[in-house]
PDB file of N, CA and C in Angstrom:
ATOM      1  N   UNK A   1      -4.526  15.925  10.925  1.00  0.00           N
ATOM      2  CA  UNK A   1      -4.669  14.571  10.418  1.00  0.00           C
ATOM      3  C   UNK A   1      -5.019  13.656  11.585  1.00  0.00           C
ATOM      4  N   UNK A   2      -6.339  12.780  11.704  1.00  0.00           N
ATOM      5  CA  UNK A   2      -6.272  11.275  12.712  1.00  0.00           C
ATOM      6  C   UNK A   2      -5.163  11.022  13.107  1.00  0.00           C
ATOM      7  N   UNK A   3      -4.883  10.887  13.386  1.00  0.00           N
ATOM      8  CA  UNK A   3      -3.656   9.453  13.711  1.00  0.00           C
ATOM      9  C   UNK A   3      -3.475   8.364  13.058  1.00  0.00           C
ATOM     10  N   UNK A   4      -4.444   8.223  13.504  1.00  0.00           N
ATOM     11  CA  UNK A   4      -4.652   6.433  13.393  1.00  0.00           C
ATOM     12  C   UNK A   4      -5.240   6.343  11.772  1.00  0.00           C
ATOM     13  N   UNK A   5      -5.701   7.539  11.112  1.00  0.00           N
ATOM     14  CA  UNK A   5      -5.839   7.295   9.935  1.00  0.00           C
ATOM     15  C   UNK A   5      -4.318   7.159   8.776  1.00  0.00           C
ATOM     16  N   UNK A   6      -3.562   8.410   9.399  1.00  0.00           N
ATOM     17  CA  UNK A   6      -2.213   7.947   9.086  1.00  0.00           C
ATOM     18  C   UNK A   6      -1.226   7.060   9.084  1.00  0.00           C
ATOM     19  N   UNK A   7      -1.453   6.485  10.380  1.00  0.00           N
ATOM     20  CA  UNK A   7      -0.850   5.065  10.688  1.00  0.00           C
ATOM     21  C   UNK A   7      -1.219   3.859   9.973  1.00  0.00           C
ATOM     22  N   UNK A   8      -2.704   4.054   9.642  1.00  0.00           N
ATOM     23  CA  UNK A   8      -3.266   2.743   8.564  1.00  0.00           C
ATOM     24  C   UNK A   8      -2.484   3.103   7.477  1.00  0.00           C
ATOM     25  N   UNK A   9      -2.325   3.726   6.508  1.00  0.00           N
ATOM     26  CA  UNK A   9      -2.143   4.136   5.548  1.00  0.00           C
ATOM     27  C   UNK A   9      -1.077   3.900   4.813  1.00  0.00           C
ATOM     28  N   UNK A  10       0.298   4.304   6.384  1.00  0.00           N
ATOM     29  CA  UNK A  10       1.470   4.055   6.600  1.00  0.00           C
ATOM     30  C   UNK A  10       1.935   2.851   6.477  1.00  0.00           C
ATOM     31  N   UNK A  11       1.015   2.060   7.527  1.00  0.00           N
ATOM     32  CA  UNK A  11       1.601   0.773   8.035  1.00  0.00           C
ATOM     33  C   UNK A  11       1.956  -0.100   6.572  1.00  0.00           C
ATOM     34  N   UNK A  12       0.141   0.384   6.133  1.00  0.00           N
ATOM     35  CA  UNK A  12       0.022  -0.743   4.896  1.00  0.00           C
ATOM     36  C   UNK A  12       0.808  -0.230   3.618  1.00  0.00           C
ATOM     37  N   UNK A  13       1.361   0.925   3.424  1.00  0.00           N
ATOM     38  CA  UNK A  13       2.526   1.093   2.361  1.00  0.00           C
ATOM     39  C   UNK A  13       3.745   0.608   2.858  1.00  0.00           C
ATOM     40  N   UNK A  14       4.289   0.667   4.239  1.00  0.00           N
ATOM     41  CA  UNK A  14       5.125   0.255   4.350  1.00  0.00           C
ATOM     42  C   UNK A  14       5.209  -1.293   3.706  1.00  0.00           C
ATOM     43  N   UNK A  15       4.370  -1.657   4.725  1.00  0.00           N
ATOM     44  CA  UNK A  15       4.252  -2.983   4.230  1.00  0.00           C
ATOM     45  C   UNK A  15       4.311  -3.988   2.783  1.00  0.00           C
ATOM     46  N   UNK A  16       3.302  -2.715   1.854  1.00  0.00           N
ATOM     47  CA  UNK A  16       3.646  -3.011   0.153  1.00  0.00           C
ATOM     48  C   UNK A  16       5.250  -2.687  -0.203  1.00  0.00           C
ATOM     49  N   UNK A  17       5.655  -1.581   0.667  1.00  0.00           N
ATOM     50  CA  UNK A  17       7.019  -1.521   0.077  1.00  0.00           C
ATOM     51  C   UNK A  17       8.063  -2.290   0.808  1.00  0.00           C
ATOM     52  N   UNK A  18       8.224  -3.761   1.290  1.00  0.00           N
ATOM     53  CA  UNK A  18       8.577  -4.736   1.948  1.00  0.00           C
ATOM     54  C   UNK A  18       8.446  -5.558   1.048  1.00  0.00           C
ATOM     55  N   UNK A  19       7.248  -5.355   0.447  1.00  0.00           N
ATOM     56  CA  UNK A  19       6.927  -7.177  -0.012  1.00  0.00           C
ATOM     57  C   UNK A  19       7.468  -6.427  -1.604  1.00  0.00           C
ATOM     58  N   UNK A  20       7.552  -5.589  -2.167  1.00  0.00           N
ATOM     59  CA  UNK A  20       8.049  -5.139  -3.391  1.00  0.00           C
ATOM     60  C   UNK A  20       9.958  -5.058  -3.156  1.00  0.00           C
ATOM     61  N   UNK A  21      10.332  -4.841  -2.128  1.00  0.00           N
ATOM     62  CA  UNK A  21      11.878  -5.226  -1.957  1.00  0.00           C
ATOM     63  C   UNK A  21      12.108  -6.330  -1.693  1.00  0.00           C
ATOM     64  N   UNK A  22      11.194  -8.073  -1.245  1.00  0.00           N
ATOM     65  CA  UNK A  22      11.703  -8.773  -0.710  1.00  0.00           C
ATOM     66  C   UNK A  22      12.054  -9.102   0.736  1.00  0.00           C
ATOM     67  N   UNK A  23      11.556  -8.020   1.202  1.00  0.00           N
ATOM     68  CA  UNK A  23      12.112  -7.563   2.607  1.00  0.00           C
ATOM     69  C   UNK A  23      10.968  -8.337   3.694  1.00  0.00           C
ATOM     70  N   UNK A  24       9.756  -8.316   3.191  1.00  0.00           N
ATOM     71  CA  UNK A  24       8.454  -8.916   4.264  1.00  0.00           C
ATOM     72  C   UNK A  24       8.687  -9.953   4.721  1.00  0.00           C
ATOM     73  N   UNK A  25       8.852 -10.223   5.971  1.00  0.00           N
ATOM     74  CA  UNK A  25       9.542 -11.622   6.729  1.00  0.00           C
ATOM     75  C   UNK A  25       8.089 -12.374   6.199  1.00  0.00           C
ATOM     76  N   UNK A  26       8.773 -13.651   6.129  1.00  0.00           N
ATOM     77  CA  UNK A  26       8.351 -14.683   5.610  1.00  0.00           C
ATOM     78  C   UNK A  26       7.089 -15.238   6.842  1.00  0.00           C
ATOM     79  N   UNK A  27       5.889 -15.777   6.146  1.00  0.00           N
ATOM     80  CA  UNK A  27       4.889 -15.848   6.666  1.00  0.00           C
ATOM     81  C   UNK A  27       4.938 -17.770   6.799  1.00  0.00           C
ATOM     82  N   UNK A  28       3.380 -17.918   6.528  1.00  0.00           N
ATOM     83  CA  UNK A  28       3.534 -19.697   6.624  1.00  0.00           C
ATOM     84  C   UNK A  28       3.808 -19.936   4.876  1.00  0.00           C
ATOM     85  N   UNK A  29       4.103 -21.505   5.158  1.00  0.00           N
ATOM     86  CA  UNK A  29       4.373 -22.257   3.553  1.00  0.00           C
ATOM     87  C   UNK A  29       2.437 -21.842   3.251  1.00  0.00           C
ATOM     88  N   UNK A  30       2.448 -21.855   2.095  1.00  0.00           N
ATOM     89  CA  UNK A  30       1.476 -21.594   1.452  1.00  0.00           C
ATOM     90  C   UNK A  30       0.773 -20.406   1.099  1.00  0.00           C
ATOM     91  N   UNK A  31       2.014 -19.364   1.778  1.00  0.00           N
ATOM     92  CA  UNK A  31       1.048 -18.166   1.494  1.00  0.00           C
ATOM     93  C   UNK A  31       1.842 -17.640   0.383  1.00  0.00           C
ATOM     94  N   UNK A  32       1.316 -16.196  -0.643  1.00  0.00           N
ATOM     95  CA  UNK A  32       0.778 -16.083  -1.333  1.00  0.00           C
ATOM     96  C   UNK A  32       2.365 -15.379  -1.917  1.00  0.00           C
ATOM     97  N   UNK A  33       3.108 -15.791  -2.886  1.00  0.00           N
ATOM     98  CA  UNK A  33       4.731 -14.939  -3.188  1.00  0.00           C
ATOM     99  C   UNK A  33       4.200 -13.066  -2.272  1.00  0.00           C
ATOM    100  N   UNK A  34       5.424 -12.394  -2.564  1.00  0.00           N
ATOM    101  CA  UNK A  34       5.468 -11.320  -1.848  1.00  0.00           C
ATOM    102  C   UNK A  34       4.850 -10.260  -3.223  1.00  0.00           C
ATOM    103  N   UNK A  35       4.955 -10.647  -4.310  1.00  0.00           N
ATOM    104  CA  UNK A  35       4.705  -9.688  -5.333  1.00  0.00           C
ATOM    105  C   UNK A  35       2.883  -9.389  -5.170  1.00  0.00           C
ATOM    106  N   UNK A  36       2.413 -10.752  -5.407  1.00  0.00           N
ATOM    107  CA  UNK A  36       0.924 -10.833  -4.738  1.00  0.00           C
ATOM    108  C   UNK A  36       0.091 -10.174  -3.664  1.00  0.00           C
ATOM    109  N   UNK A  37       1.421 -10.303  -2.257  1.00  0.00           N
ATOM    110  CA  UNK A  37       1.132  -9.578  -0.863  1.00  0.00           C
ATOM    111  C   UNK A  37       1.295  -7.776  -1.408  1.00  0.00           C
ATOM    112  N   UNK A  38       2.173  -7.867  -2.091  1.00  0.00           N
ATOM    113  CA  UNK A  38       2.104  -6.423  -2.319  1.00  0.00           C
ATOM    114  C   UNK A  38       0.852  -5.871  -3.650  1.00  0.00           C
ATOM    115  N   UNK A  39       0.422  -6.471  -4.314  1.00  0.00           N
ATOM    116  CA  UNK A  39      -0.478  -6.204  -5.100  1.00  0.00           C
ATOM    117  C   UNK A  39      -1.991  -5.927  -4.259  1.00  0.00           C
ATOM    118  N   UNK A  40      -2.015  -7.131  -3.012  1.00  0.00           N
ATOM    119  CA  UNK A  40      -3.178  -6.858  -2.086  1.00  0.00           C
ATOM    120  C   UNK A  40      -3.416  -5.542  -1.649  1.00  0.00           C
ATOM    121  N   UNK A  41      -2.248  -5.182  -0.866  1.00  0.00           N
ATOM    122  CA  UNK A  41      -2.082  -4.228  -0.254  1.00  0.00           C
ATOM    123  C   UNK A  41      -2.154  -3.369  -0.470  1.00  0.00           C
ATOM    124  N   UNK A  42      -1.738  -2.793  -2.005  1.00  0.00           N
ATOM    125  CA  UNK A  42      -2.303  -1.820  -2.738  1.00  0.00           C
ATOM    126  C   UNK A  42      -3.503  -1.603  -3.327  1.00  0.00           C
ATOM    127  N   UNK A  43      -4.227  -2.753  -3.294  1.00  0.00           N
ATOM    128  CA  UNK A  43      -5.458  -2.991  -3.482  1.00  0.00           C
ATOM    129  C   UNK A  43      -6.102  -2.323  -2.628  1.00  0.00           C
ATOM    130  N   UNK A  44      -5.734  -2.743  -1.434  1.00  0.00           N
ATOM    131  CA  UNK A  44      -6.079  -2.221  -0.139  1.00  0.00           C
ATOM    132  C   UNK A  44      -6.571  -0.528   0.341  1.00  0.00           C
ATOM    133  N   UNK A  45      -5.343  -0.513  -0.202  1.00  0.00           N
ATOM    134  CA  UNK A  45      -5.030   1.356  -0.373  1.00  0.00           C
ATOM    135  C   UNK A  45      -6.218   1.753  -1.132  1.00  0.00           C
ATOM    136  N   UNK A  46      -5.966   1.075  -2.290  1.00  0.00           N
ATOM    137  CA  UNK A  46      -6.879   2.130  -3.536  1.00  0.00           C
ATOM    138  C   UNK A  46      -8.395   1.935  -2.896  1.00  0.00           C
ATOM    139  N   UNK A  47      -8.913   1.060  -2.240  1.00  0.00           N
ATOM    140  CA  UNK A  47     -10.036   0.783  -2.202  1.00  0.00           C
ATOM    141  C   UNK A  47     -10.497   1.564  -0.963  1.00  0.00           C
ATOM    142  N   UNK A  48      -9.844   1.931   0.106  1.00  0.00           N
ATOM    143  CA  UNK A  48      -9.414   3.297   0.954  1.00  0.00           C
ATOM    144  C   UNK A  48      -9.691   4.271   0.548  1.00  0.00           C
ATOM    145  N   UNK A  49      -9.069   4.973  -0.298  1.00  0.00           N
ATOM    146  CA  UNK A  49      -9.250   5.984  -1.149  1.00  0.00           C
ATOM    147  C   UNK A  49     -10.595   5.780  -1.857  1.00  0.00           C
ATOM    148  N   UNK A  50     -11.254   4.938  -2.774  1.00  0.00           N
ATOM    149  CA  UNK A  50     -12.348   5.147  -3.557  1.00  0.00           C
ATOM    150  C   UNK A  50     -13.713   5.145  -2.332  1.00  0.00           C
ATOM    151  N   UNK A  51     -13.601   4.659  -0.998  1.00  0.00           N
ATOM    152  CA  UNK A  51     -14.250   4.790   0.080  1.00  0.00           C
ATOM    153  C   UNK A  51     -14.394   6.367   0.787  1.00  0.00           C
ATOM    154  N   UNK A  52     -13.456   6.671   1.109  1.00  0.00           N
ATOM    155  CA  UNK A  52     -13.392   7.875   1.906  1.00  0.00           C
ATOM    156  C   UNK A  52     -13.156   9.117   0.654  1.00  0.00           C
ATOM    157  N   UNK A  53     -13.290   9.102  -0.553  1.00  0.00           N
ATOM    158  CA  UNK A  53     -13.007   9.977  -1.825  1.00  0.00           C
ATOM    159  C   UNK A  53     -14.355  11.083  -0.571  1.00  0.00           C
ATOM    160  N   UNK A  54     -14.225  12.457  -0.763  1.00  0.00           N
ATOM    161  CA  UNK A  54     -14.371  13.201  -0.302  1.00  0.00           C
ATOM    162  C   UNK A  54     -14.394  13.680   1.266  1.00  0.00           C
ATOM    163  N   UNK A  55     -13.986  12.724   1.694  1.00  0.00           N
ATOM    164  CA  UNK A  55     -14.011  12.973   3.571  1.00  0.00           C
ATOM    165  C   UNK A  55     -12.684  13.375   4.320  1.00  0.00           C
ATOM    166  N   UNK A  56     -11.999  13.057   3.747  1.00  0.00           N
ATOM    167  CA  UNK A  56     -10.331  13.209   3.892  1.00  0.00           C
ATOM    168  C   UNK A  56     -10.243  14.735   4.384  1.00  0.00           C
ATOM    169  N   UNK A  57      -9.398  14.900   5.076  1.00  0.00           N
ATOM    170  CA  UNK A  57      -8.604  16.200   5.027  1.00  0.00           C
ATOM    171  C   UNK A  57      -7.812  16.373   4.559  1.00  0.00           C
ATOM    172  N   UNK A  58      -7.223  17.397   3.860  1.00  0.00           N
ATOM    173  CA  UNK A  58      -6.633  17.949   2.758  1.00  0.00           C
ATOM    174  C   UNK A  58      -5.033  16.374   3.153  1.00  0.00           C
ATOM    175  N   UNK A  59      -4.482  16.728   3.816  1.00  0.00           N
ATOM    176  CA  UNK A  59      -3.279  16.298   4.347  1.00  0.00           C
ATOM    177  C   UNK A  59      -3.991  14.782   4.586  1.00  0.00           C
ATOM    178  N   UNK A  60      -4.431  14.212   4.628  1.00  0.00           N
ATOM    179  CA  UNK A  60      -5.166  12.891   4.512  1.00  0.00           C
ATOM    180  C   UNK A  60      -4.828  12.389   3.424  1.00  0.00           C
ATOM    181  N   UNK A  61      -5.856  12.962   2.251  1.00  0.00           N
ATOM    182  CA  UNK A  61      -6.148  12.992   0.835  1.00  0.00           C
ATOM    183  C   UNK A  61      -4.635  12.789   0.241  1.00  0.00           C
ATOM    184  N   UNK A  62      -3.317  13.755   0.866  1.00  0.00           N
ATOM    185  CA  UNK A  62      -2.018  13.885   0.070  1.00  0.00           C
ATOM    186  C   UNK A  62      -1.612  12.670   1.119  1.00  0.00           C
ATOM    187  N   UNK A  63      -1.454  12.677   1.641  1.00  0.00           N
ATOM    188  CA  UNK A  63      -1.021  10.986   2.293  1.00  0.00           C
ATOM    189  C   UNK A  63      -0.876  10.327   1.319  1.00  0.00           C
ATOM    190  N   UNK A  64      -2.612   9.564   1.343  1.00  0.00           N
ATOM    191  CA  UNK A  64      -3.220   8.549   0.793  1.00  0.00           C
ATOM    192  C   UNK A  64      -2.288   8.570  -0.855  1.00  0.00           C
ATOM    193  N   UNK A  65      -2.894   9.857  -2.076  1.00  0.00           N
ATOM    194  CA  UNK A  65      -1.954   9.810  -2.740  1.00  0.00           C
ATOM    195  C   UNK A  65      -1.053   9.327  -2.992  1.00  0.00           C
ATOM    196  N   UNK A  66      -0.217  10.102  -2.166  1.00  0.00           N
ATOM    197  CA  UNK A  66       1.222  10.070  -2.531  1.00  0.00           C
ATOM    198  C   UNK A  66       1.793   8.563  -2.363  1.00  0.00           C
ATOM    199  N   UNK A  67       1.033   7.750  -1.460  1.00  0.00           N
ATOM    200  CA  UNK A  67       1.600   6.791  -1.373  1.00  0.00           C
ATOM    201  C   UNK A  67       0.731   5.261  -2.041  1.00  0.00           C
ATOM    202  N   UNK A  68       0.167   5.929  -2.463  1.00  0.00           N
ATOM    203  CA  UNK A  68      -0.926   4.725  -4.126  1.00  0.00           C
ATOM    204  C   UNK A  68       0.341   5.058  -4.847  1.00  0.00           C
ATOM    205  N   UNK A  69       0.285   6.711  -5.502  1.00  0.00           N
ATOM    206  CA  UNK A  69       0.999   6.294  -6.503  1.00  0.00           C
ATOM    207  C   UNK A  69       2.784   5.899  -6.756  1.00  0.00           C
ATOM    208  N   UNK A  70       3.046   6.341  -5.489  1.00  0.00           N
ATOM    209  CA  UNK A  70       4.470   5.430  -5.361  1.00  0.00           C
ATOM    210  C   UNK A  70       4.491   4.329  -5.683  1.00  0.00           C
ATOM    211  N   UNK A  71       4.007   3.441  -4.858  1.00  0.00           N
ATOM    212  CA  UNK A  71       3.703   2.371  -5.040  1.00  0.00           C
ATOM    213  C   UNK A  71       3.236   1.601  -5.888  1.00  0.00           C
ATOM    214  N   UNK A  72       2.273   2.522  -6.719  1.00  0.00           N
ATOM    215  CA  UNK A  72       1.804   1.874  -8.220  1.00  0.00           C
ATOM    216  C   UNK A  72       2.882   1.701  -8.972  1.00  0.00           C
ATOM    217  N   UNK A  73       3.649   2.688  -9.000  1.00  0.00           N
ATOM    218  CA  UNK A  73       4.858   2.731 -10.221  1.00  0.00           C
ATOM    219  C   UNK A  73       5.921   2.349  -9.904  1.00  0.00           C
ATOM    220  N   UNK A  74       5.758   2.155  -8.535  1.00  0.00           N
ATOM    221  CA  UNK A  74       7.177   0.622  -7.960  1.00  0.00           C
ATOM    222  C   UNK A  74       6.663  -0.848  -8.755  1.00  0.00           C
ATOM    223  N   UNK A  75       5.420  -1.306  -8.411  1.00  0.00           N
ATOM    224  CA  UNK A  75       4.814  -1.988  -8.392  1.00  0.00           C
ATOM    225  C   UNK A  75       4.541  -2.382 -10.283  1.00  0.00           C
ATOM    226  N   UNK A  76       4.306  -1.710 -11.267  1.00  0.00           N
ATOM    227  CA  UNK A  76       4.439  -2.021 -12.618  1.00  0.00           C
ATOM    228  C   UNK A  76       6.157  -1.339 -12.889  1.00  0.00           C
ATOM    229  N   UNK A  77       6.626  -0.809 -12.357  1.00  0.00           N
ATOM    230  CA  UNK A  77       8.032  -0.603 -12.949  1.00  0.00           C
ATOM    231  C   UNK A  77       9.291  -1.989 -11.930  1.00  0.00           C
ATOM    232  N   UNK A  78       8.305  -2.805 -11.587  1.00  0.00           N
ATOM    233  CA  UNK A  78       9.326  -4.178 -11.286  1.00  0.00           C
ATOM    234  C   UNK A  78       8.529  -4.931 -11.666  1.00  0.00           C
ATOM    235  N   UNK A  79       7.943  -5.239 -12.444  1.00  0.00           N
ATOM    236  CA  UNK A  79       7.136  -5.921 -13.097  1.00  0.00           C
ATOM    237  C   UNK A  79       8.007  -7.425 -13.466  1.00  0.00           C
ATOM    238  N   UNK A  80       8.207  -8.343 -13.288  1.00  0.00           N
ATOM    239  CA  UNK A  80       8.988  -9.086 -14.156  1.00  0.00           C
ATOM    240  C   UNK A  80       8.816  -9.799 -15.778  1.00  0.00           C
ATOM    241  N   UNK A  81       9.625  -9.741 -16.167  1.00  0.00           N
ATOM    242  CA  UNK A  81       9.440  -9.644 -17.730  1.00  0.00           C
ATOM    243  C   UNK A  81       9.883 -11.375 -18.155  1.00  0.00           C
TER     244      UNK A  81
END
């Protein structure tokens, strides 16, 4: 696996899974609630994935995965109602 392809990948799930606990230290007044920051971010991801869709190495590819769809189903299973 890159490195540094893992580390992107990482950073920015971590990061969705911060702003989906509440946890993402607070930025300036005006920016965007944390539910939003985390919707980006997964945006982010998926659009990663629909970019590099065949270039990945195997262990890349399950990275990337595994951590869209965590995150997807964090992300509609806190949905607020």
């Amino acid at each position: 696996m890159n490195p540094h392809f893992g580390s992107l990948v990482t950073g920015l799930a971590h990061q969705a899974d911060q702003a989906l606990n509440g946890t993402l230290p607070s930025g300036t007044p005006g920016d965007p609630p944390p539910r939003e920051v985390a919707r980006t971010l997964i945006d982010t991801l998926g659009m990663l994935e629909t970019k590099t869709r065949g270039q990945l190495e195997a262990d890349e590819q399950q990275l990337l995965t595994t951590a869209l769809t965590a995150l997807r189903f964090r992300f509609v299973s806190t949905e607020p109602k």
